[in-house]
N, C-alpha and C. Protein backbone atom coordinates (compact mmCIF):
# COMPACT_ATOMS: atom_id res chain seq x y z
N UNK A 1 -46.55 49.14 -22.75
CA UNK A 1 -46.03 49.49 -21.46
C UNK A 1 -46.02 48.27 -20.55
N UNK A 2 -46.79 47.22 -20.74
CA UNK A 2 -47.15 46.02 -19.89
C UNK A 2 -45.85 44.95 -20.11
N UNK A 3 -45.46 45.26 -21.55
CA UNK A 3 -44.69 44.21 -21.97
C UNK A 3 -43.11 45.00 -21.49
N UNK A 4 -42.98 46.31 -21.16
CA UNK A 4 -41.78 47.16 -20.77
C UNK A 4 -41.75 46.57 -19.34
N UNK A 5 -43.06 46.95 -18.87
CA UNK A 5 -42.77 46.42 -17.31
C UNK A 5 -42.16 44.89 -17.00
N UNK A 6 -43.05 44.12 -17.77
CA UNK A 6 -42.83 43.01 -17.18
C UNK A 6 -40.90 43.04 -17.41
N UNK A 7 -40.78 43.17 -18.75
CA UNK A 7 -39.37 43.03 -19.16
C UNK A 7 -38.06 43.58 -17.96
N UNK A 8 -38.71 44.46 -17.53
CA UNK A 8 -38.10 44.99 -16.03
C UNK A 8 -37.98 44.15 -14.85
N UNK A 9 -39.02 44.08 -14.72
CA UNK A 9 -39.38 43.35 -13.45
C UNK A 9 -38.85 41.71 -13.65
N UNK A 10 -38.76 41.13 -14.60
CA UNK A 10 -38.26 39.88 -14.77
C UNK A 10 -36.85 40.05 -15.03
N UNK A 11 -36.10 41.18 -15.17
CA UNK A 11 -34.60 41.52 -15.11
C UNK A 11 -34.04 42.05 -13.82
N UNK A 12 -35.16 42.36 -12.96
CA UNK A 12 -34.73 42.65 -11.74
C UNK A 12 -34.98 41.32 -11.10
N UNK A 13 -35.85 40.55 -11.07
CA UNK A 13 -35.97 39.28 -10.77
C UNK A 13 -34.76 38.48 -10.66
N UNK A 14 -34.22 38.33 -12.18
CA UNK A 14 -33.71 37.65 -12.50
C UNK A 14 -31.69 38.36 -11.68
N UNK A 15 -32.00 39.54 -11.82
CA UNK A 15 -30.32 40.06 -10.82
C UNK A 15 -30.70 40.18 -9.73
N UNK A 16 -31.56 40.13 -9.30
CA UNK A 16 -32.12 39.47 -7.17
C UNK A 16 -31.96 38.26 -7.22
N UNK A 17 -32.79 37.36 -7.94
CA UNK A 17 -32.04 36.17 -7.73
C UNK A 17 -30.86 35.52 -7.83
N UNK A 18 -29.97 36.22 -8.43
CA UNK A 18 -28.52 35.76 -9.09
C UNK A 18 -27.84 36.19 -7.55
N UNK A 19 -27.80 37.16 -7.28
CA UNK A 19 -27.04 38.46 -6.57
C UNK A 19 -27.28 36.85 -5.05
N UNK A 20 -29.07 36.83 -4.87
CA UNK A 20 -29.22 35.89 -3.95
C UNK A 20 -28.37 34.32 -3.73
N UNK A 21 -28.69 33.65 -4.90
CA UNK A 21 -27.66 32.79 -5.55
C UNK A 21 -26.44 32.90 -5.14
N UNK A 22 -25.50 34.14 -5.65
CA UNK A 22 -24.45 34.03 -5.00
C UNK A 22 -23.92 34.31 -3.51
N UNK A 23 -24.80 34.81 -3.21
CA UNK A 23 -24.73 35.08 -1.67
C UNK A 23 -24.88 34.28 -0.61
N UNK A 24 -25.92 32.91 -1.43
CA UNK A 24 -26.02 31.70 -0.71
C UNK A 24 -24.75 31.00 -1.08
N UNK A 25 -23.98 30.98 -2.66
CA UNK A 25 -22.82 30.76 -2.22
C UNK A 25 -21.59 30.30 -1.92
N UNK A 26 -21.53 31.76 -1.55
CA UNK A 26 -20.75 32.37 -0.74
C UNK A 26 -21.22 31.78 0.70
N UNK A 27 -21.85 31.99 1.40
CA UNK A 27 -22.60 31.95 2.80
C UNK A 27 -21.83 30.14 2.85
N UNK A 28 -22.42 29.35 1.67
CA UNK A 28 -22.49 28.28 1.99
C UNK A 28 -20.64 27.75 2.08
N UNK A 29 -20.30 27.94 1.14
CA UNK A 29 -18.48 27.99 1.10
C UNK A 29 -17.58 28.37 2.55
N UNK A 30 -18.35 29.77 2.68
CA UNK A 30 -18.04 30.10 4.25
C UNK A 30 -18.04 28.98 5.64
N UNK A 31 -19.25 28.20 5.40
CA UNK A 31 -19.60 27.24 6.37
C UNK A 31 -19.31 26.35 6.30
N UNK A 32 -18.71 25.82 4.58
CA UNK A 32 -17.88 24.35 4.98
C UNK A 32 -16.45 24.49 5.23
N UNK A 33 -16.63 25.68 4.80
CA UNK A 33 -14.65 25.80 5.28
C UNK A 33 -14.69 26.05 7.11
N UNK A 34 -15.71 26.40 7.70
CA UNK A 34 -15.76 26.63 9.04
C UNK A 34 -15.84 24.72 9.30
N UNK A 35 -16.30 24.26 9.38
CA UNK A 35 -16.76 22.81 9.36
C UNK A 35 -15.73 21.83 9.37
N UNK A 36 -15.07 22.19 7.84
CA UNK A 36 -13.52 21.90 7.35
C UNK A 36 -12.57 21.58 8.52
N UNK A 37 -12.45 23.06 8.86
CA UNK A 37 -11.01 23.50 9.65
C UNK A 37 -11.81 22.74 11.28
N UNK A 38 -12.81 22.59 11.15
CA UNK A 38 -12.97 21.82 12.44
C UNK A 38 -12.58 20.61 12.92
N UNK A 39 -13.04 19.78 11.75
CA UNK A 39 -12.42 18.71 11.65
C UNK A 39 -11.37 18.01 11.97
N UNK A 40 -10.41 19.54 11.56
CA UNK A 40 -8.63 18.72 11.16
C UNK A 40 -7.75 18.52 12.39
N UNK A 41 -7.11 17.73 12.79
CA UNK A 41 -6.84 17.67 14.08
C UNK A 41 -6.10 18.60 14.27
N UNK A 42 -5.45 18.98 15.32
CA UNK A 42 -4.23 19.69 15.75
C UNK A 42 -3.05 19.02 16.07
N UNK A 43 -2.05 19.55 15.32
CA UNK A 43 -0.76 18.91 15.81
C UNK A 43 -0.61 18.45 17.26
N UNK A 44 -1.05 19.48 18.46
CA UNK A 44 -1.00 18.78 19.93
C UNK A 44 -1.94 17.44 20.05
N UNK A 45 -2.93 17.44 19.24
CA UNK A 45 -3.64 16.19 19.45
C UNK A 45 -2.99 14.83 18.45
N UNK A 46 -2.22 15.05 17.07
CA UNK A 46 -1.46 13.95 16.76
C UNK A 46 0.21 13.66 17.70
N UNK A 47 0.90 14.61 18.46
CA UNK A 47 1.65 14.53 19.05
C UNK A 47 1.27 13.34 20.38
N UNK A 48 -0.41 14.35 20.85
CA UNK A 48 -0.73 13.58 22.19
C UNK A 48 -0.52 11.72 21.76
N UNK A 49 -0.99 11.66 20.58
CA UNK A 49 -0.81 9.89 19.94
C UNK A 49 0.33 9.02 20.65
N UNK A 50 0.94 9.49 20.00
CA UNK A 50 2.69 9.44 20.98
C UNK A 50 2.55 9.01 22.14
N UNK A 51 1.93 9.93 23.04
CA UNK A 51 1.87 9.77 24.81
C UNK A 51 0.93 8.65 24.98
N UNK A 52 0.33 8.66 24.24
CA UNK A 52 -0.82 7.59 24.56
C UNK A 52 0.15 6.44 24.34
N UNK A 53 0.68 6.40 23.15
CA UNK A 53 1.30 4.43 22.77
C UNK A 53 2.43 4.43 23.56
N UNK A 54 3.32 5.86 24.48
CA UNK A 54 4.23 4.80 25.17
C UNK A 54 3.62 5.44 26.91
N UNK A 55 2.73 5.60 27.03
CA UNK A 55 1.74 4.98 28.03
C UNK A 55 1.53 3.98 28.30
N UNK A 56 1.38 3.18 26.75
CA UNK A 56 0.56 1.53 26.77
C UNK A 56 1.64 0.76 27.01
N UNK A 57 2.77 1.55 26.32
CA UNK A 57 4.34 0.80 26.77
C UNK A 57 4.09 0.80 27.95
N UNK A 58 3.92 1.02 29.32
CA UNK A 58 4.13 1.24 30.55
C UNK A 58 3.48 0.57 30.91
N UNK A 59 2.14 0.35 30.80
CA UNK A 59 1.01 -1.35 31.12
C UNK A 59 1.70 -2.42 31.01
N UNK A 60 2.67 -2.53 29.79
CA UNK A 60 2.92 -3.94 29.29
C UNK A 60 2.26 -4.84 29.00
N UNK A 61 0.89 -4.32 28.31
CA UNK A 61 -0.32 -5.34 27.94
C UNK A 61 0.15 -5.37 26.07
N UNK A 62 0.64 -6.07 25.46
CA UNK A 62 0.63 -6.01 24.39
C UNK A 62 -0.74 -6.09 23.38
N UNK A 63 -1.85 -6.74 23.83
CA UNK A 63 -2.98 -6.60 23.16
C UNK A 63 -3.29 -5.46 23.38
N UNK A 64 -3.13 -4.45 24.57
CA UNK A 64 -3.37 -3.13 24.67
C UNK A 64 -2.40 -2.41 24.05
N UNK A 65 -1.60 -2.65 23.53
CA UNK A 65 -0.50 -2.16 22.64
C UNK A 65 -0.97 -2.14 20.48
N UNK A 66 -1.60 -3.43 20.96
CA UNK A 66 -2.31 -3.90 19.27
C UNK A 66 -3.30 -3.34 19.19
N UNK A 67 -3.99 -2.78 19.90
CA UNK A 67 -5.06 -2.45 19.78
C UNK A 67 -5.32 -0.97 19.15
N UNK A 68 -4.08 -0.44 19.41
CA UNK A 68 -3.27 1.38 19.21
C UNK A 68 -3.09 1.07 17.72
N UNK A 69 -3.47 -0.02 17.20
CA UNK A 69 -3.08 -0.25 15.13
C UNK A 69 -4.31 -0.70 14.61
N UNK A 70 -4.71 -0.10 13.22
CA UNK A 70 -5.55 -0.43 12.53
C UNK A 70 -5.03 -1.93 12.30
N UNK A 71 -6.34 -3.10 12.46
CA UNK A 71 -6.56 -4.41 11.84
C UNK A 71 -5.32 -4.62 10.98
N UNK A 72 -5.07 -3.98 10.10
CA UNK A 72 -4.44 -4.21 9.08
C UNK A 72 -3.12 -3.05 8.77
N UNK A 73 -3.07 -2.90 10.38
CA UNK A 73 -1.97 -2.02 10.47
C UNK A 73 -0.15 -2.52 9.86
N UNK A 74 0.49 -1.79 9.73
CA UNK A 74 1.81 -2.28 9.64
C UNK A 74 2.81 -2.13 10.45
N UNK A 75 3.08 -2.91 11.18
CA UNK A 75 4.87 -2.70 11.74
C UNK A 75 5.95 -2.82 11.29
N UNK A 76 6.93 -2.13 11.27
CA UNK A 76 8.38 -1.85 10.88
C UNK A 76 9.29 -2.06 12.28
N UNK A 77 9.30 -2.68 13.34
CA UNK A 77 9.55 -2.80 14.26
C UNK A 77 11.49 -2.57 14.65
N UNK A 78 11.22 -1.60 15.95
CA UNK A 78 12.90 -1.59 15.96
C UNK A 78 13.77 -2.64 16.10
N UNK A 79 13.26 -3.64 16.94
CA UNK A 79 14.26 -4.45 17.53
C UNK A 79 13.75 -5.91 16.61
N UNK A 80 13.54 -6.05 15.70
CA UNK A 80 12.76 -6.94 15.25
C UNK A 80 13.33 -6.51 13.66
N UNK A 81 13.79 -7.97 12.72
CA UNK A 81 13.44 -7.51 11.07
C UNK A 81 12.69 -8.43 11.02
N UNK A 82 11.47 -8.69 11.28
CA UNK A 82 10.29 -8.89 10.75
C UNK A 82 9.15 -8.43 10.97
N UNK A 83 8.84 -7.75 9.38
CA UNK A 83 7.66 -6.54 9.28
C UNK A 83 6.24 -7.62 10.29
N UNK A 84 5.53 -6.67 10.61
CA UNK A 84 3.82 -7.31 11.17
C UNK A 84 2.89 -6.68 10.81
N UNK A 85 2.05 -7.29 9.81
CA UNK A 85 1.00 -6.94 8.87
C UNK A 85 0.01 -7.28 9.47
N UNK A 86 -0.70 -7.35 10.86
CA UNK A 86 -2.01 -7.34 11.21
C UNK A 86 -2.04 -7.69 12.65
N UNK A 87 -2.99 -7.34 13.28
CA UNK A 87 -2.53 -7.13 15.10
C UNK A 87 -2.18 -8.28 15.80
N UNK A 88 -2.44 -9.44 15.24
CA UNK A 88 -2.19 -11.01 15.80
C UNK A 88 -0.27 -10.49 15.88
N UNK A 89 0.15 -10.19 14.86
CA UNK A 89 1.58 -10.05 14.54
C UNK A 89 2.06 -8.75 15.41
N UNK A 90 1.83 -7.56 15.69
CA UNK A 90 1.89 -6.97 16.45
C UNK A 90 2.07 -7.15 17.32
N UNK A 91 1.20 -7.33 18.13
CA UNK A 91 0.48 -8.13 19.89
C UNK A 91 2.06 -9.11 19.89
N UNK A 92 2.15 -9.98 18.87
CA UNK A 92 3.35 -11.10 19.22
C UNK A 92 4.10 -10.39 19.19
N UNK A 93 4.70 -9.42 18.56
CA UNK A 93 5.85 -8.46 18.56
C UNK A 93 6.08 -7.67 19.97
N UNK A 94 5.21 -6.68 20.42
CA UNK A 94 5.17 -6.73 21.70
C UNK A 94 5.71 -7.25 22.96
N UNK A 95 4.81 -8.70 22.39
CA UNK A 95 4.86 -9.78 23.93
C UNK A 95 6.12 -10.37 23.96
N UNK A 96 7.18 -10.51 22.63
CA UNK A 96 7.94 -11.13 23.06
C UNK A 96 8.98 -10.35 22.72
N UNK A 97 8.97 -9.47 22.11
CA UNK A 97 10.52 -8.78 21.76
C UNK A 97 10.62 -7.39 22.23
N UNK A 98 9.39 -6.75 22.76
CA UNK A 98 9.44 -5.33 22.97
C UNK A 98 9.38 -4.88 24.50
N UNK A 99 8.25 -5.33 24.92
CA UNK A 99 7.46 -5.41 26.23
C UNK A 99 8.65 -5.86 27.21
N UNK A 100 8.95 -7.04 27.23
CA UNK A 100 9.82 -7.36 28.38
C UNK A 100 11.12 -6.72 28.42
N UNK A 101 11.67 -6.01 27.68
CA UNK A 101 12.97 -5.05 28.29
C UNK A 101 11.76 -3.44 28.65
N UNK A 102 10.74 -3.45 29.16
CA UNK A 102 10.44 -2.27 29.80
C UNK A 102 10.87 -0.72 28.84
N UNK A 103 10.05 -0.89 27.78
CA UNK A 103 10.91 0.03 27.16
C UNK A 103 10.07 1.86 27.66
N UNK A 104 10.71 2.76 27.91
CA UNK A 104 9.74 4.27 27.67
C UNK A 104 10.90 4.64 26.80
N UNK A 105 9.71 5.65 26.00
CA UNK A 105 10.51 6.23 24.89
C UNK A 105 10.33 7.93 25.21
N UNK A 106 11.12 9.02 24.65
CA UNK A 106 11.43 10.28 24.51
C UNK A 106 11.49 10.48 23.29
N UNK A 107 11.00 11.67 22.65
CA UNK A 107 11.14 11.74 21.74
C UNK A 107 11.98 12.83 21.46
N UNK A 108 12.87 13.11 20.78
CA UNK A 108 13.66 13.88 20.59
C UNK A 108 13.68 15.32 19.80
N UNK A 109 13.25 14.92 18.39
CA UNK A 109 12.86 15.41 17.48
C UNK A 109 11.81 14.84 17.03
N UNK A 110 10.43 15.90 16.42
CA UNK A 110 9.25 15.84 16.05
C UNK A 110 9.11 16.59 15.05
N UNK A 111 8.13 16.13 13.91
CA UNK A 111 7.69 16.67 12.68
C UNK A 111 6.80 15.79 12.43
N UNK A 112 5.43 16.94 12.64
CA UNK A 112 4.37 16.70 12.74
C UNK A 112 3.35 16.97 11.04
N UNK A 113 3.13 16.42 10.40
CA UNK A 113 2.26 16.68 9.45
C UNK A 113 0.45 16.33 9.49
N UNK A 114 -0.14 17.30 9.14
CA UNK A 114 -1.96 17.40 9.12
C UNK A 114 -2.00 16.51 7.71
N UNK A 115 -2.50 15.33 7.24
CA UNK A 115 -2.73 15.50 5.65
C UNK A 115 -4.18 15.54 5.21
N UNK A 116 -5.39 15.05 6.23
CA UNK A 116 -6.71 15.62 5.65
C UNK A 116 -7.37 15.77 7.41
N UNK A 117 -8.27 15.88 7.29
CA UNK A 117 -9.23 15.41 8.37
C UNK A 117 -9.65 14.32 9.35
N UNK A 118 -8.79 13.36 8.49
CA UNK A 118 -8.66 11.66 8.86
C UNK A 118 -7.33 11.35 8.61
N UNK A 119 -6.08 12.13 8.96
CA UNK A 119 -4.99 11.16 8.42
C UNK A 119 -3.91 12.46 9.11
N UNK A 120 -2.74 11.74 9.41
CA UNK A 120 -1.87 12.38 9.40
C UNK A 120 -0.34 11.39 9.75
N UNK A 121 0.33 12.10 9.85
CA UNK A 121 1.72 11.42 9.78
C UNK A 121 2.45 12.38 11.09
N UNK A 122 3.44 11.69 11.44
CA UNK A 122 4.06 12.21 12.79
C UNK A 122 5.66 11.28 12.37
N UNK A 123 6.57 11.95 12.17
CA UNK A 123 7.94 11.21 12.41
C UNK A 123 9.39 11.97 13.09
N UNK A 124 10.36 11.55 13.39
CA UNK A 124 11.35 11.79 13.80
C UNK A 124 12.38 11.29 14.59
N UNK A 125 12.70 11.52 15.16
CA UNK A 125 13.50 10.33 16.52
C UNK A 125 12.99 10.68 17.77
N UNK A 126 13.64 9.31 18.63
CA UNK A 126 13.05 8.94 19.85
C UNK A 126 14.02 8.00 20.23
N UNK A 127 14.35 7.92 21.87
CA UNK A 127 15.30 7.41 22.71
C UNK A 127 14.51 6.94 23.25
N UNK A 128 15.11 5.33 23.24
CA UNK A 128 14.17 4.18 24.19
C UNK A 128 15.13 3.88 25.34
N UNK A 129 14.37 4.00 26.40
CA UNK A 129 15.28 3.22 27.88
C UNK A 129 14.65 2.02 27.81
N UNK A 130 15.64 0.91 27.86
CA UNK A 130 15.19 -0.53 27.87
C UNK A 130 15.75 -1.09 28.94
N UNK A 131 15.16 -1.89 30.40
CA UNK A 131 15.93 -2.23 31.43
C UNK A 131 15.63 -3.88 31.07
N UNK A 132 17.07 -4.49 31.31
CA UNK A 132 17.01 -5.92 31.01
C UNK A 132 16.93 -6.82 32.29
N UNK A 133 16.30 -8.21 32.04
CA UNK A 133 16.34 -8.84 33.36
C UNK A 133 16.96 -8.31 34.56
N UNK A 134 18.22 -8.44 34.62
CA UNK A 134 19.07 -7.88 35.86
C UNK A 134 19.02 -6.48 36.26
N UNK A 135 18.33 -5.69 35.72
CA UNK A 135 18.15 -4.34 36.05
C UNK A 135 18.90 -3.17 35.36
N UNK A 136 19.28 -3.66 34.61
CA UNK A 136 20.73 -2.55 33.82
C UNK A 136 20.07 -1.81 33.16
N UNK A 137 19.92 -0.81 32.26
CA UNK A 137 19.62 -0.23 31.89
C UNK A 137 20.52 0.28 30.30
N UNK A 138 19.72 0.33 29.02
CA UNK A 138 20.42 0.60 27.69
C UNK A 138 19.92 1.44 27.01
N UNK A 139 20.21 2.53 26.53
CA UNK A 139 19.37 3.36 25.79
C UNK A 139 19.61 2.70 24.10
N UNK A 140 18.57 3.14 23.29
CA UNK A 140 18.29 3.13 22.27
C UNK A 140 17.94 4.24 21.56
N UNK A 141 18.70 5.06 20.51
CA UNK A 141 18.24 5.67 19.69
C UNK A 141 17.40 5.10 18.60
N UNK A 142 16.21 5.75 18.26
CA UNK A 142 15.90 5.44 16.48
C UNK A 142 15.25 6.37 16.08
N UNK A 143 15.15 6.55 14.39
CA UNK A 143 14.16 7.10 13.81
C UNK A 143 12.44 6.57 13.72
N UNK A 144 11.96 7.65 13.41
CA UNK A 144 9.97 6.66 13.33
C UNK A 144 9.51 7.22 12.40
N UNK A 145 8.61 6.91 11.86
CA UNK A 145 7.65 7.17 11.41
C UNK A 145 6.02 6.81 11.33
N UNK A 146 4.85 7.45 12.38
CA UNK A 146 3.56 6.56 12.36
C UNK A 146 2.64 7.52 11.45
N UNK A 147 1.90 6.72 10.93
CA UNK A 147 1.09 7.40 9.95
C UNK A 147 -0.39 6.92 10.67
N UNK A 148 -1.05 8.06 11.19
CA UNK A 148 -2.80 7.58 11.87
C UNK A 148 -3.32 7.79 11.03
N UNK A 149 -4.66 6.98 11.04
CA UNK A 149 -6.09 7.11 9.98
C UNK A 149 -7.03 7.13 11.26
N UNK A 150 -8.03 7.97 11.13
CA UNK A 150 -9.42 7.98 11.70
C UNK A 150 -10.32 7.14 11.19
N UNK A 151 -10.46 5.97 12.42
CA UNK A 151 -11.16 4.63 11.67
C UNK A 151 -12.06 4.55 12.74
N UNK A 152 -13.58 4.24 12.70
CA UNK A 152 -14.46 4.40 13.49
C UNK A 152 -14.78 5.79 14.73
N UNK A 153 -13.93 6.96 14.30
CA UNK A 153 -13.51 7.91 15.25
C UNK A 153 -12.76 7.70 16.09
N UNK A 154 -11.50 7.10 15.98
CA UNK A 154 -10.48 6.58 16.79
C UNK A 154 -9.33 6.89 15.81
N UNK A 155 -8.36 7.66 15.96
CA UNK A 155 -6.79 7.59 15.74
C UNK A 155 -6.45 6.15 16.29
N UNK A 156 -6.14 5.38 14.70
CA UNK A 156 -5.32 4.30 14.73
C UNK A 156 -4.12 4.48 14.05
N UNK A 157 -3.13 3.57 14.64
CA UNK A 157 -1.71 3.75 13.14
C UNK A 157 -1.81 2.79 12.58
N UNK A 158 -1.67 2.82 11.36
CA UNK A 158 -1.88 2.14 10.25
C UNK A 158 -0.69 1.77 9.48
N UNK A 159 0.41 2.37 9.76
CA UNK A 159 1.89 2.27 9.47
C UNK A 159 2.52 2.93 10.92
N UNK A 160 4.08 2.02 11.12
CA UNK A 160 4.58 2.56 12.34
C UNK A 160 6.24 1.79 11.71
N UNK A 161 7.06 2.72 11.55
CA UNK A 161 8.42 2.18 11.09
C UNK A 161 9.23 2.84 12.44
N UNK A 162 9.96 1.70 12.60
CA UNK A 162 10.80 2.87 13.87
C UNK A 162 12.39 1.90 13.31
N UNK A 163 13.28 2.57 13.21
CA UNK A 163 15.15 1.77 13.18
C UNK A 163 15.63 2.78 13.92
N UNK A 164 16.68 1.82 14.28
CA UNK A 164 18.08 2.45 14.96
C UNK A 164 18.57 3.79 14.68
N UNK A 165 18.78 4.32 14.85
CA UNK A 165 19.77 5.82 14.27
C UNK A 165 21.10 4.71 14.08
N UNK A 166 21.54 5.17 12.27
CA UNK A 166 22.89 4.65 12.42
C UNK A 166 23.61 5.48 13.29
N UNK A 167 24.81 4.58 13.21
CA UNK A 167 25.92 5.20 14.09
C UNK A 167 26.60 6.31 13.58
N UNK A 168 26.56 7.59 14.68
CA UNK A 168 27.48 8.70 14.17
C UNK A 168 28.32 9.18 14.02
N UNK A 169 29.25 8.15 13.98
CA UNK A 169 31.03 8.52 13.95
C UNK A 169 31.24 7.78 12.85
């Protein structure tokens, strides 16, 4: 009878602990997916990105402009065919080809993608007003594409392609 009991009692043991087991989990799965989804930004907060870099357009500080790119960020620059592979190149891009026609941009069309917790992509078009020395004023269409990484807890872009919209006729 001793050896019946135990045989019981170590089978109930053994489906309390399992039953427990899975319940932790479960419990625990529950809480990283709560954790997870915390993490991931929201499209209004990769959109806000946007407002921020042609904000910085509006300073006209181009190191405050380089500073909006990972170290080893990339430019695809509109008005410019030469790519800039790191913020020294940037910052010069800026200061001399971007910055001084005063550019603000609109964006037109947006498509916003989440891809983890640290990353996402944002592209579409955007209309630049560029006013030249004399005051005139030129719009610019182009397409973009910036891709942010979360680098020290900071949304940086790490890729930024922007061209012309060809012509539509």
């Amino acid at each position: 009878m001793t050896t019946a009991l135990s045989t019981r009692t170590t089978a109930l043991g053994t489906r309390i602990g399992t039953a427990l087991l899975g319940s932790l989990a479960i419990a625990t799965l529950a809480l990283a997916g709560c954790g997870h989804n915390n993490n991931r930004p929201t499209e209004q907060q990769i959109a806000g990105l946007f407002d921020e870099w042609n904000a910085t357009l509006a300073e006209g500080d181009a190191n405050a402009m380089a500073d909006l790119y990972a170290a080893d960020g990339v430019l695809l620059p509109t008005l410019s065919p030469v790519v800039r592979g790191n913020r020294e190149q940037i910052a010069q891009y800026f200061a001399t080809d971007f910055l001084p026609k005063k550019p603000q941009g609109t964006i037109t069309e947006s498509h916003i993608r989440i891809i983890d917790d640290e990353s996402a992509a944002h592209s579409g078009t955007y209309r630049f007003t560029l006013t030249s020395k004399d005051g005139s004023t030129d719009t610019v269409d182009a397409r973009f594409t910036y891709v942010y990484k979360k680098i020290d807890n900071r949304w940086l872009i790490v890729e930024h392609h922007s061209s012309a919209s060809p012509d539509k006729s």
